[in-house]
Structure formats: structure tokens, C-alpha cells
N, C-alpha and C. Protein backbone atom coordinates (compact mmCIF):
# COMPACT_ATOMS: atom_id res chain seq x y z
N UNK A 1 7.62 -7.17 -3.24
CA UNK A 1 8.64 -6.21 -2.90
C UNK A 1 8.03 -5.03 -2.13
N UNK A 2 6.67 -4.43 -2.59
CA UNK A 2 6.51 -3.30 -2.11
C UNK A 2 5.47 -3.98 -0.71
N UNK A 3 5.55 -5.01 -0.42
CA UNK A 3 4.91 -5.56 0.89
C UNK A 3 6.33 -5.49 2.08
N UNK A 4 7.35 -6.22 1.57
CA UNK A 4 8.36 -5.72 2.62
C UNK A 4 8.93 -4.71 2.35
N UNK A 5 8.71 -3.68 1.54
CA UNK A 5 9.09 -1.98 1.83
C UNK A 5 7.93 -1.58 2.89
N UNK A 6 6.86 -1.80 2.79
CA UNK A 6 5.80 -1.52 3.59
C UNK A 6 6.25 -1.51 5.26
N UNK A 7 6.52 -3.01 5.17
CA UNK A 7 6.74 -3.90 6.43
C UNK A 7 7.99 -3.14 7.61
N UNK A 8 9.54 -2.62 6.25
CA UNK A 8 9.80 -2.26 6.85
C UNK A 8 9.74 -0.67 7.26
N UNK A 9 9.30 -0.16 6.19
CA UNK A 9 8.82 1.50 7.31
C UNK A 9 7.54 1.07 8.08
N UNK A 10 6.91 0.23 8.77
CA UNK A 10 6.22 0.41 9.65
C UNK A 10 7.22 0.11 10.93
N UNK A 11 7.82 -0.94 10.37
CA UNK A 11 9.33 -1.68 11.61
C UNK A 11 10.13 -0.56 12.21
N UNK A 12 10.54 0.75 10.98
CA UNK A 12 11.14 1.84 11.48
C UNK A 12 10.49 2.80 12.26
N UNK A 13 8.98 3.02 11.86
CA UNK A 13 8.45 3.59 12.35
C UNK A 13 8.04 3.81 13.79
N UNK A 14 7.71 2.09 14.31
CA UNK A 14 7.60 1.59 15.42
C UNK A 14 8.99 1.43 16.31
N UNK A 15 9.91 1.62 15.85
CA UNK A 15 11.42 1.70 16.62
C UNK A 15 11.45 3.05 16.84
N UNK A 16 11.45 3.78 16.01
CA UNK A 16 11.52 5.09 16.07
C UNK A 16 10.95 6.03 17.46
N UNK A 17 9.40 5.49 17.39
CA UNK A 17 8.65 5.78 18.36
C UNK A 17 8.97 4.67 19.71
N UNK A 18 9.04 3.82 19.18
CA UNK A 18 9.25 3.44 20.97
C UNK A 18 10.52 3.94 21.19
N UNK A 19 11.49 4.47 20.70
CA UNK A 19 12.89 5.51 21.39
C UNK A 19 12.29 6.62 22.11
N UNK A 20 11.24 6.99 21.22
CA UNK A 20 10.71 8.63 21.62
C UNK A 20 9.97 8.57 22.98
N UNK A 21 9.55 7.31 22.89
CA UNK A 21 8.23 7.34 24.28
C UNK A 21 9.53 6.60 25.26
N UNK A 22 11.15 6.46 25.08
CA UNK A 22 11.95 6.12 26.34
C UNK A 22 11.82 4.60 26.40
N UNK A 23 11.21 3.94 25.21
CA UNK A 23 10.96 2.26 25.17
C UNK A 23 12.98 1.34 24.87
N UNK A 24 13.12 0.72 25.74
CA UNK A 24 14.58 0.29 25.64
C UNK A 24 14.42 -0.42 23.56
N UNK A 25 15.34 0.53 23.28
CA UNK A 25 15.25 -0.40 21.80
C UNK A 25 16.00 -1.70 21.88
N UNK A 26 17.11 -2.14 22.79
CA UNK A 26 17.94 -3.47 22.56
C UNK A 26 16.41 -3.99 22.81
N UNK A 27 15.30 -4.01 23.69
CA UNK A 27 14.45 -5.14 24.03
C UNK A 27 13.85 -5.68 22.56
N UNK A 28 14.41 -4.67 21.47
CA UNK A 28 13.80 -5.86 19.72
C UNK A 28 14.56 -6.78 19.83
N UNK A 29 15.29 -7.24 20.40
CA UNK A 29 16.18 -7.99 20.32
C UNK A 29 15.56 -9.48 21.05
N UNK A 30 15.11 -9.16 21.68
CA UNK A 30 14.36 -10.21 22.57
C UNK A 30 12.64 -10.95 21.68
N UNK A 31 12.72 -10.95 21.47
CA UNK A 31 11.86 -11.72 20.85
C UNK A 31 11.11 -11.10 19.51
N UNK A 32 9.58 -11.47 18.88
CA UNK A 32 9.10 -10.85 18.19
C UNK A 32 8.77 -9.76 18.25
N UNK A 33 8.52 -8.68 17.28
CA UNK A 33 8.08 -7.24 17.14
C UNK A 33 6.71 -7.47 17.66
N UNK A 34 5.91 -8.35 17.87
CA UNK A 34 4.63 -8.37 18.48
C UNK A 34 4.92 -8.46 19.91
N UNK A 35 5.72 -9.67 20.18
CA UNK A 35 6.07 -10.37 21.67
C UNK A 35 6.72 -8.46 22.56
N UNK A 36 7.10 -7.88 21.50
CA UNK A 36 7.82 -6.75 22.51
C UNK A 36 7.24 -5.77 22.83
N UNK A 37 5.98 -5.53 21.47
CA UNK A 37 4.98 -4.54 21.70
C UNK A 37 4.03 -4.92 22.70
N UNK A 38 3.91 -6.25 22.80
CA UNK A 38 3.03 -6.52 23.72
C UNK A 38 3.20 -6.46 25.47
N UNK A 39 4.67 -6.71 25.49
CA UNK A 39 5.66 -6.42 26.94
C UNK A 39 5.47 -5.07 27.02
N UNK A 40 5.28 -4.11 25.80
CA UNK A 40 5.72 -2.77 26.13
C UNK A 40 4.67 -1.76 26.51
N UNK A 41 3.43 -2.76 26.14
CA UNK A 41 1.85 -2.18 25.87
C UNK A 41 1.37 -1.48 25.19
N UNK A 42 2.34 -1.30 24.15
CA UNK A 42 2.49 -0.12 23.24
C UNK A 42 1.67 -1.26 21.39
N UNK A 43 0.80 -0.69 21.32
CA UNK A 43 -0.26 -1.22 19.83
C UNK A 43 -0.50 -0.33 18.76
N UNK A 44 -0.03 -0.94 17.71
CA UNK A 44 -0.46 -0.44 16.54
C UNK A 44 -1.71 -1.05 16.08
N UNK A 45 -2.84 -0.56 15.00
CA UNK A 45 -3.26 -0.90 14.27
C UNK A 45 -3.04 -1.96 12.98
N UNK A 46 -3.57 -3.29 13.35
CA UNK A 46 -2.72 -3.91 12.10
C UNK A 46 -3.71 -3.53 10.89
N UNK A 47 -4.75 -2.88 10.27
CA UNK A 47 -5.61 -2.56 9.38
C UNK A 47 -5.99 -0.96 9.32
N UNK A 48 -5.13 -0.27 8.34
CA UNK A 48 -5.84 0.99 8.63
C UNK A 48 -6.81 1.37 7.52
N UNK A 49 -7.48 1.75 7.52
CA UNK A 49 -8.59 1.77 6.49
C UNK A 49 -8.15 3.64 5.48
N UNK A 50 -7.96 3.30 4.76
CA UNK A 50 -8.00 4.62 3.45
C UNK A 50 -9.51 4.81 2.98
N UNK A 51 -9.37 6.13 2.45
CA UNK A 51 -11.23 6.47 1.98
C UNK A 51 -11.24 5.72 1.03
N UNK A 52 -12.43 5.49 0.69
CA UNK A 52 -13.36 4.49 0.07
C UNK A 52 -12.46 4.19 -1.78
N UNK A 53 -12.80 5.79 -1.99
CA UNK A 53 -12.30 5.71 -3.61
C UNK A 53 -11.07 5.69 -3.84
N UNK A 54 -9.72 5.81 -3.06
CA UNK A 54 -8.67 5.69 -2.87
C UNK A 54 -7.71 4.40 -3.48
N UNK A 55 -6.68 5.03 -4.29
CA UNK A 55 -6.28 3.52 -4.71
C UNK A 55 -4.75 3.84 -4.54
N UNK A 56 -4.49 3.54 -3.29
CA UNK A 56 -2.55 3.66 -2.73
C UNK A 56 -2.03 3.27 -3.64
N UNK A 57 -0.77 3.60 -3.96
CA UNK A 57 0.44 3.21 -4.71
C UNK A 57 1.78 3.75 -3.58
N UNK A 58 2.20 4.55 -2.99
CA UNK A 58 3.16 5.04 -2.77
C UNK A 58 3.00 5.04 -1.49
N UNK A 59 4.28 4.99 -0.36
CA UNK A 59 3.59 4.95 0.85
C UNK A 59 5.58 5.40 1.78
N UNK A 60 5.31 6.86 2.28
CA UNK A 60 6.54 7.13 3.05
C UNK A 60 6.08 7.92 4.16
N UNK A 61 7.26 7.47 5.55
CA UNK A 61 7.06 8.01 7.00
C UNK A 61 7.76 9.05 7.03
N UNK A 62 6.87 10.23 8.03
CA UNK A 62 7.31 11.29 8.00
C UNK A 62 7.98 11.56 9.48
N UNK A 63 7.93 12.50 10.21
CA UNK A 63 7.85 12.63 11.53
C UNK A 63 7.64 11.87 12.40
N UNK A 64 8.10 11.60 13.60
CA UNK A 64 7.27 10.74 14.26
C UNK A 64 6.71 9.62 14.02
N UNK A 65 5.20 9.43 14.15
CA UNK A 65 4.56 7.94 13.41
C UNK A 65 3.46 8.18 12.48
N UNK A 66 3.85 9.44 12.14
CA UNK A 66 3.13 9.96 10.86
C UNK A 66 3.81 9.20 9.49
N UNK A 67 2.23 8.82 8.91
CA UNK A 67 2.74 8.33 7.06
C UNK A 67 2.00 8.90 6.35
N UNK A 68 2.30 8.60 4.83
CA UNK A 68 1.76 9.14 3.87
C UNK A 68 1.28 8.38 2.72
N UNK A 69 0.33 8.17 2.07
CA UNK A 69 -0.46 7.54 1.30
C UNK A 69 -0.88 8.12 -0.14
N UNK A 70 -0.27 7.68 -0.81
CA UNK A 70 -0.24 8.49 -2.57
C UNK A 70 -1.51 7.50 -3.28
N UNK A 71 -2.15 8.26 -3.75
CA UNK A 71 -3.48 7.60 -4.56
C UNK A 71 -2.86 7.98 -6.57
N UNK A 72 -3.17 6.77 -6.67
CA UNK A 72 -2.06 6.86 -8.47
C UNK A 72 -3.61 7.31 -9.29
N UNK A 73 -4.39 7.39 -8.98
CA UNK A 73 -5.39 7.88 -9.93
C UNK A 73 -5.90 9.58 -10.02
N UNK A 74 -6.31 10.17 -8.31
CA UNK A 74 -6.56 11.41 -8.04
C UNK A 74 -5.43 12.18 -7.98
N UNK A 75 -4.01 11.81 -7.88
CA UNK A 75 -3.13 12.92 -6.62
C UNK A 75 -3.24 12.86 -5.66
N UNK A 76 -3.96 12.57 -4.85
CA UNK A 76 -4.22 12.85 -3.35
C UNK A 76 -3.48 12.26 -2.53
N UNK A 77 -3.10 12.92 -1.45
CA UNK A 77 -2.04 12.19 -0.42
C UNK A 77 -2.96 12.33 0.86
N UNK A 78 -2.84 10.68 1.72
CA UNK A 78 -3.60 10.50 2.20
C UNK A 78 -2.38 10.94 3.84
N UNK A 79 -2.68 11.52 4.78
CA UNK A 79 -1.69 11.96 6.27
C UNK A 79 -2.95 11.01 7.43
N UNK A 80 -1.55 10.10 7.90
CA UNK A 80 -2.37 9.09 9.07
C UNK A 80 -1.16 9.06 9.90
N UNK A 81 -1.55 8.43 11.30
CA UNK A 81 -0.82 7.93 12.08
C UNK A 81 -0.66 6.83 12.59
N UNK A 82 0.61 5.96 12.07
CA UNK A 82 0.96 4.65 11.96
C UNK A 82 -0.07 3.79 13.46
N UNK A 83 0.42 4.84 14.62
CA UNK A 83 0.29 4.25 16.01
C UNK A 83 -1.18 4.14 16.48
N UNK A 84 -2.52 5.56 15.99
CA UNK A 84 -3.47 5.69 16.17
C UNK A 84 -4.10 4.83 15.00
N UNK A 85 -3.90 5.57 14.14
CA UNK A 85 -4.54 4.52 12.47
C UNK A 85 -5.67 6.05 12.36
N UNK A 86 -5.60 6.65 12.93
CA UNK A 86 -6.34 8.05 12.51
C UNK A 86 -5.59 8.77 10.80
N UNK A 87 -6.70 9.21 10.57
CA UNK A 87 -5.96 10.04 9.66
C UNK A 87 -6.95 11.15 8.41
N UNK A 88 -6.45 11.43 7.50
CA UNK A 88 -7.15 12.74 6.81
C UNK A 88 -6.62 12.61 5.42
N UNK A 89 -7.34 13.35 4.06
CA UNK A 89 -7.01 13.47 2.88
C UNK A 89 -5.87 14.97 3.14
N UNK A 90 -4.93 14.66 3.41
CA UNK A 90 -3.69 15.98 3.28
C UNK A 90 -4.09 16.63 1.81
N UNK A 91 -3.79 16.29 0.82
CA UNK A 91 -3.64 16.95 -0.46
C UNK A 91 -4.87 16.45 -1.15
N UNK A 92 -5.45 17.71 -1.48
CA UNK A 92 -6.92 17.20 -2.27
C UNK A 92 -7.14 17.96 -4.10
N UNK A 93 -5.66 17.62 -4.85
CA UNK A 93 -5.93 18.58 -6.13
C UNK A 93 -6.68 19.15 -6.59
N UNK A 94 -6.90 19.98 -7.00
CA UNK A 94 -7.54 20.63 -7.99
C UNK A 94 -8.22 20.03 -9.24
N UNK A 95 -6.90 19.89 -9.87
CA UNK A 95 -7.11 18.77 -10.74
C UNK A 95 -6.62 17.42 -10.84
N UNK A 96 -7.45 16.84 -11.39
CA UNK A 96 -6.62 15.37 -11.54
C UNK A 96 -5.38 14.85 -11.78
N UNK A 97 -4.40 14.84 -11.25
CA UNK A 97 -3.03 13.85 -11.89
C UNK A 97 -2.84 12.78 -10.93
N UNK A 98 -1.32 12.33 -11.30
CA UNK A 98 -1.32 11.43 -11.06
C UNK A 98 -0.49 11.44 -9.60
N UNK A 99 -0.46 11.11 -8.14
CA UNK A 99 0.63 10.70 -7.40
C UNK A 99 1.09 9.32 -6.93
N UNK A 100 2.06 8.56 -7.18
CA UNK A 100 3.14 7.88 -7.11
C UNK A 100 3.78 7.52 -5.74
N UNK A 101 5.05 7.40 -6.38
CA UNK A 101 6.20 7.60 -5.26
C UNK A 101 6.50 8.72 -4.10
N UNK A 102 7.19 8.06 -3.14
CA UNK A 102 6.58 9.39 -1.94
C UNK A 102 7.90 9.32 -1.46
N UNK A 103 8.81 10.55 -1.22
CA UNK A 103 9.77 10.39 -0.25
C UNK A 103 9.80 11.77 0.47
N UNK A 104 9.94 11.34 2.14
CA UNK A 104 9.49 12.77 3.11
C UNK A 104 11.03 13.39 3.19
N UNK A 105 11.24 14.82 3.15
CA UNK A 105 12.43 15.21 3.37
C UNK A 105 12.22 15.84 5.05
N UNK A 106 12.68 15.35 6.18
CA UNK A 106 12.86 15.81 8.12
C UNK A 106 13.55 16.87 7.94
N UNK A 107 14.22 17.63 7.25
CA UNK A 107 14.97 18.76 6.86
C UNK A 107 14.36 19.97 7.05
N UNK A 108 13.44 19.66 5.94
CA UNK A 108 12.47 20.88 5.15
C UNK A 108 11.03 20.41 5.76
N UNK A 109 10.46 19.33 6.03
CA UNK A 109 9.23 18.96 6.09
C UNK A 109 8.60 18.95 4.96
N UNK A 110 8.92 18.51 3.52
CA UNK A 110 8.75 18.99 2.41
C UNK A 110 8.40 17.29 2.15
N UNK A 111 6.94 17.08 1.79
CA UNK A 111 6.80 15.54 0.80
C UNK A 111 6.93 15.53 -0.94
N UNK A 112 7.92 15.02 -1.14
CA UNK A 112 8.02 15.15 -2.49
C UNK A 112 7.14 13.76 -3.41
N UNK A 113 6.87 14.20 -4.03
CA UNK A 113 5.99 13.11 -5.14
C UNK A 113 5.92 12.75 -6.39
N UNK A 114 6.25 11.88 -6.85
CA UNK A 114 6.68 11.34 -8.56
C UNK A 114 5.24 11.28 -9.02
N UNK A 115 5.08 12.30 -10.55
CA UNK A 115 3.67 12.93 -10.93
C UNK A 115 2.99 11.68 -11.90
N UNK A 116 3.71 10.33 -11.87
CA UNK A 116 3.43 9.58 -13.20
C UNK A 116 3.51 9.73 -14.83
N UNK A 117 2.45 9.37 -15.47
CA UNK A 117 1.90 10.06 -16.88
C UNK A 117 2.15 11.52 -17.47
N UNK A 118 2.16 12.20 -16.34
CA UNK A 118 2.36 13.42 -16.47
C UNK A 118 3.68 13.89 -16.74
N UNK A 119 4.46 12.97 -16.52
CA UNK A 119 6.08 13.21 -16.40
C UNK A 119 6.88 14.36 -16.11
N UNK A 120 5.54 14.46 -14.60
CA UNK A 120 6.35 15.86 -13.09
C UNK A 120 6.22 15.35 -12.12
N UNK A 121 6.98 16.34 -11.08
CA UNK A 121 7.37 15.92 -9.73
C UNK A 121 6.92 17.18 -8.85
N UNK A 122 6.37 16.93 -7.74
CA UNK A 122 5.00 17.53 -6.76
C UNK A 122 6.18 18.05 -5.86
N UNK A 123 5.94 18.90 -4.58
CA UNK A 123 6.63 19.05 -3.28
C UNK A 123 5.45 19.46 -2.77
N UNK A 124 5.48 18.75 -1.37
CA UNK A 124 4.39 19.49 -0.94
C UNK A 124 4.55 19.80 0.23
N UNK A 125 3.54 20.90 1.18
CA UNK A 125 4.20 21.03 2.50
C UNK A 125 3.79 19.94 3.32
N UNK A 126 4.56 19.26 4.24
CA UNK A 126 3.62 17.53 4.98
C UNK A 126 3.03 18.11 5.73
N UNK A 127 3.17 19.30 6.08
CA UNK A 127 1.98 19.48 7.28
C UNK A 127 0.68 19.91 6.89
N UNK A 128 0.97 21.01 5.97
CA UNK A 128 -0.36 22.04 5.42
C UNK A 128 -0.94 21.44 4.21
N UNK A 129 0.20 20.44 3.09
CA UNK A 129 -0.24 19.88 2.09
C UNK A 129 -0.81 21.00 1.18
N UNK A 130 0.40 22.31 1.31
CA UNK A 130 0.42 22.97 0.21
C UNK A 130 1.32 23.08 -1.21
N UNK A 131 0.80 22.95 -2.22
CA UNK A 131 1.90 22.55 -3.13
C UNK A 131 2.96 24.12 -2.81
N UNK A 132 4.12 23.31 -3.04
CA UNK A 132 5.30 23.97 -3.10
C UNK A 132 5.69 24.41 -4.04
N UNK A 133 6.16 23.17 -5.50
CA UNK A 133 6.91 23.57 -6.62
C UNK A 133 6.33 22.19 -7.33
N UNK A 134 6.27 22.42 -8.58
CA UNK A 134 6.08 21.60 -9.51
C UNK A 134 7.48 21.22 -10.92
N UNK A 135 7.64 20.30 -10.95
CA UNK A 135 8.81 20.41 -11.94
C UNK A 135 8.18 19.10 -12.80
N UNK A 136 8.34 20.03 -14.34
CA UNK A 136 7.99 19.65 -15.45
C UNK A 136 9.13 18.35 -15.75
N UNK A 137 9.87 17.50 -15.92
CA UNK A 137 10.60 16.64 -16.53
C UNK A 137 10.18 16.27 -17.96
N UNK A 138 9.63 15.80 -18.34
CA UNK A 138 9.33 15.49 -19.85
C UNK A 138 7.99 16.82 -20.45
N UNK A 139 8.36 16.76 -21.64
CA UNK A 139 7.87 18.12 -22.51
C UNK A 139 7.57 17.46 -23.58
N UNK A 140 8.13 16.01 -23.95
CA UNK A 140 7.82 15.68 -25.07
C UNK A 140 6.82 14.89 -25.37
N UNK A 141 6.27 14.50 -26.31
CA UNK A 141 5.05 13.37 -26.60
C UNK A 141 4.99 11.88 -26.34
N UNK A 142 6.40 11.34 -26.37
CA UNK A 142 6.60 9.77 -25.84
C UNK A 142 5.93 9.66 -24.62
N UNK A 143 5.82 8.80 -24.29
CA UNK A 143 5.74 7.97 -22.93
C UNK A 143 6.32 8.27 -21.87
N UNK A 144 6.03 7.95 -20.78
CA UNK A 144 6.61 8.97 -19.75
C UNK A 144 6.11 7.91 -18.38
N UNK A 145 6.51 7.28 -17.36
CA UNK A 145 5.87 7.50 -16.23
C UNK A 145 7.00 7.58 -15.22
N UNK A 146 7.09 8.79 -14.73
CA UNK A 146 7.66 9.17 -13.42
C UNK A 146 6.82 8.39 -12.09
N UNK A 147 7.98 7.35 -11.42
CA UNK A 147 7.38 6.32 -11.08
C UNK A 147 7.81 6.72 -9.37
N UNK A 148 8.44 6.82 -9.31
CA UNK A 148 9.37 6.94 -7.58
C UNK A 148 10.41 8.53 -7.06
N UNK A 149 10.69 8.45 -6.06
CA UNK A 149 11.44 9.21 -5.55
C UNK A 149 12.37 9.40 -4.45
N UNK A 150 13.43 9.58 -4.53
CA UNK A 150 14.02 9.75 -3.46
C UNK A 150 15.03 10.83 -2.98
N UNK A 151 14.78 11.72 -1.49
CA UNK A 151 15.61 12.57 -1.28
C UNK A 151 16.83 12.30 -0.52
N UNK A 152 17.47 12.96 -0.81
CA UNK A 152 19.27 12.99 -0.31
C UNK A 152 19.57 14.34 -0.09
N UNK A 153 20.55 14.33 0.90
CA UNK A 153 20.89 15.49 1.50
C UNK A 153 21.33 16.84 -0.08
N UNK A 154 21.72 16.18 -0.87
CA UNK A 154 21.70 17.22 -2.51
C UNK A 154 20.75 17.58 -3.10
N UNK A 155 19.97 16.54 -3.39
CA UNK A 155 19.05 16.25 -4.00
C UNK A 155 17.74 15.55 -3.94
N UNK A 156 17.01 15.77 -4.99
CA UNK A 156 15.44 14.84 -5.04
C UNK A 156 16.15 14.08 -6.35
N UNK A 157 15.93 12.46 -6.40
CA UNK A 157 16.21 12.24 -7.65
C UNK A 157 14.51 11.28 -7.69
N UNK A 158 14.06 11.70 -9.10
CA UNK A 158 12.75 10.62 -9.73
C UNK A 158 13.07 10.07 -10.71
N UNK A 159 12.55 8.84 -10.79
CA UNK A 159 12.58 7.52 -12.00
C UNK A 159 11.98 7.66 -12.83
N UNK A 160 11.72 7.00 -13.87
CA UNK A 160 10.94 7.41 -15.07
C UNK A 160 11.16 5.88 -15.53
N UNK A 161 10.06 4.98 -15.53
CA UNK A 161 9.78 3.96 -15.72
C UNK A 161 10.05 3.32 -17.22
N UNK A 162 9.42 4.05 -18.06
CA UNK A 162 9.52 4.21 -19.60
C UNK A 162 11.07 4.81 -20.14
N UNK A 163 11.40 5.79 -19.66
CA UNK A 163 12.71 6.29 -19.86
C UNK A 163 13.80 5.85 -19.53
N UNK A 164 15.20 5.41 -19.74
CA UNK A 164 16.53 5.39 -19.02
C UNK A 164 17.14 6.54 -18.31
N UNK A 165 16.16 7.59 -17.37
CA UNK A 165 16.70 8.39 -16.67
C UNK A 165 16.35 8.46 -15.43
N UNK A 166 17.18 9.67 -14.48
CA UNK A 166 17.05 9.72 -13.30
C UNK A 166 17.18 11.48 -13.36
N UNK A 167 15.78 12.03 -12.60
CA UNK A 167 15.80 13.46 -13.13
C UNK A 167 15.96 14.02 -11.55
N UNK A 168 16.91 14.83 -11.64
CA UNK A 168 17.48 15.35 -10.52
C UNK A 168 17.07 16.99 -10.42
N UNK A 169 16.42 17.13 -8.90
CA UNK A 169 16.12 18.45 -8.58
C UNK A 169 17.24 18.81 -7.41
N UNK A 170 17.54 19.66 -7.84
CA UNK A 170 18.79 19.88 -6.42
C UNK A 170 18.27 20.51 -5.35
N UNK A 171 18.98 20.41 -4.30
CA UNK A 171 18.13 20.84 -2.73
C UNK A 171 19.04 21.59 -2.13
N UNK A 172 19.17 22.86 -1.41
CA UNK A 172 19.46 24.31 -0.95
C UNK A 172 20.16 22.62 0.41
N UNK A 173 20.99 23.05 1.11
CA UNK A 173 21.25 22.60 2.81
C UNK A 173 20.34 22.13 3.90
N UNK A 174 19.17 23.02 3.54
CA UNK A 174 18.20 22.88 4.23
C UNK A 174 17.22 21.88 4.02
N UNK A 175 16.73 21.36 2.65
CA UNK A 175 16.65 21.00 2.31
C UNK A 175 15.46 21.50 0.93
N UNK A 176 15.37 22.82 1.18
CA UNK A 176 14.85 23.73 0.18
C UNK A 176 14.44 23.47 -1.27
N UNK A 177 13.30 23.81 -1.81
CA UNK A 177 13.74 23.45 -3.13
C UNK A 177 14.03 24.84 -4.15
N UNK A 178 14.30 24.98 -5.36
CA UNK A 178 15.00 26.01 -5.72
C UNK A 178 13.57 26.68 -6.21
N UNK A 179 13.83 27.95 -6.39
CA UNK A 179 12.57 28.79 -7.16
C UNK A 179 12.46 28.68 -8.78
């Protein structure tokens, strides 16, 4: 499952950008996503390499052909570019937790992140990869893993793997998060 979630934000990603660079999008239509990149001269990286100690779990496109790479052991969010395969450790914690699930809000420029074990949820800035806001969801001693995330023009809602809930942070218009 999370191979064709992969598959298709790279598919969006690569549509996305060939609109931006003026690439006719009906031409996906014409044959394979390779056969068209290759008409178009336009190449991605099919292998991008993450740092060494890095262990992905979470993976959402931001801007452009910018992505993002959640490591479930450090926190760390890894900022690359789908098209170059360049890229950098964006978020380098302090301390250890956990990051997860990744969903980018184009609004705010705001990457939000499901905290795991910890049972919180991250915002961070996508560009500067400064934490924003932290929200506590579980307080209690059970089990907990805040697993995913996703934003909507209202809201951030995160999963909780162990739990039967869906913990909702609400979002300003902009896509803001509250103080």
C-alpha cells in the first residue's frame, strides 16, 4: 500500500512540474510515464539515497518537486527534490521522538507530523524546519501510537493506531495553527 502511495505522489509530483516547466499534460496520455518523460527530456532520479542512519516511514510533497522524508526512530525530516534527488536533514531534534506521518499544508507552508509513541503532533516550518506548535493528544499511560496525518482546509486530523480516535487540530483560513 505504502509503495503505491509512494508511486503516486511521485506521479503527482512529476505532472505537477511538467505543467510548471509549460510540458503539455494531455501528452500522459500518450504512452508510459517513462515513454513521455523521455519525449519530454525531462528525468527524475529513480534511487534517491537518504543518510545512512535514517529509517523513512512517512513520505509527503510539498511545493513544487520538493518532498519530505519522516525518520520513525530520530524525528528527523529529511527536505529533497523529487526532480534533482538533492537534498538535506530539514529537522534535526533536539531530542529524540518519534516522526511518522507527513502531510504538507500549500496554504501555510506548514509540515505537519504524527509524533508516534509519544502520542503528539509536530508543525513545522517546510522551509526553515522550525518547530511551530506541538500538541499533546494522549496524557495518559495506555498505549498510544499517533500514526498519520492529514490536512484539510479546517483542519489537521491524526490517527492513533492503538486508539479508536481521530484527534483534530483546527486551522485559522490560512491555514494557521492556533496558539
Amino acid at each position: 500500500m505504502k509503495r503505491i502511495l509512494v508511486l503516486t505522489l511521485v506521479f503527482l509530483a512529476i505532472n505537477w512540474s511538467c505543467q510548471k516547466d509549460g510540458f503539455d499534460k494531455e501528452a500522459l496520455n500518450e504512452g508510459t510515464l517513462e515513454e513521455v518523460l523521455l519525449r519530454s527530456g525531462m528525468t527524475f532520479p529513480e534511487i534517491i539515497t537518504l543518510p545512512v542512519d535514517f529509517q523513512p516511514e512517512g513520505i509527503a510533497t510539498g511545493k513544487g518537486t520538493d518532498f519530505y522524508v519522516s525518520s520513525i526512530t530520530s524525528g528527523r525530516i529529511y527536505k529533497g527534490d523529487l526532480k534533482t534527488g538533492k537534498g538535506a536533514v530539514l529537522v534535526d531534534p533536539l531530542t529524540p521522538h518519534n516522526a511518522i506521518g507527513l502531510s504538507f499544508d500549500r496554504r501555510s507552508n506548514l509540515l505537519f507530523v504524527a509524533g508516534g509513541f509519544f502520542g503528539n503532533g509536530y508543525v513545522y516550518d517546510a522551509e526553515s524546519g522550525v518547530l511551530i506548535a506541538v500538541f499533546q493528544f494522549v496524557t495518559d499511560a495506555n498505549p498510544t501510537l499517533v500514526n498519520d496525518v492529514i490536512v484539510t482546509p479546517q483542519a489537521a486530523y491524526f490517527t492513533d493506531s492503538f486508539r479508536p480516535f481521530l484527534y483534530k487540530v483546527p486551522l485559522g483560513p490560512s491555514g494557521n495553527v492556533p496558539n
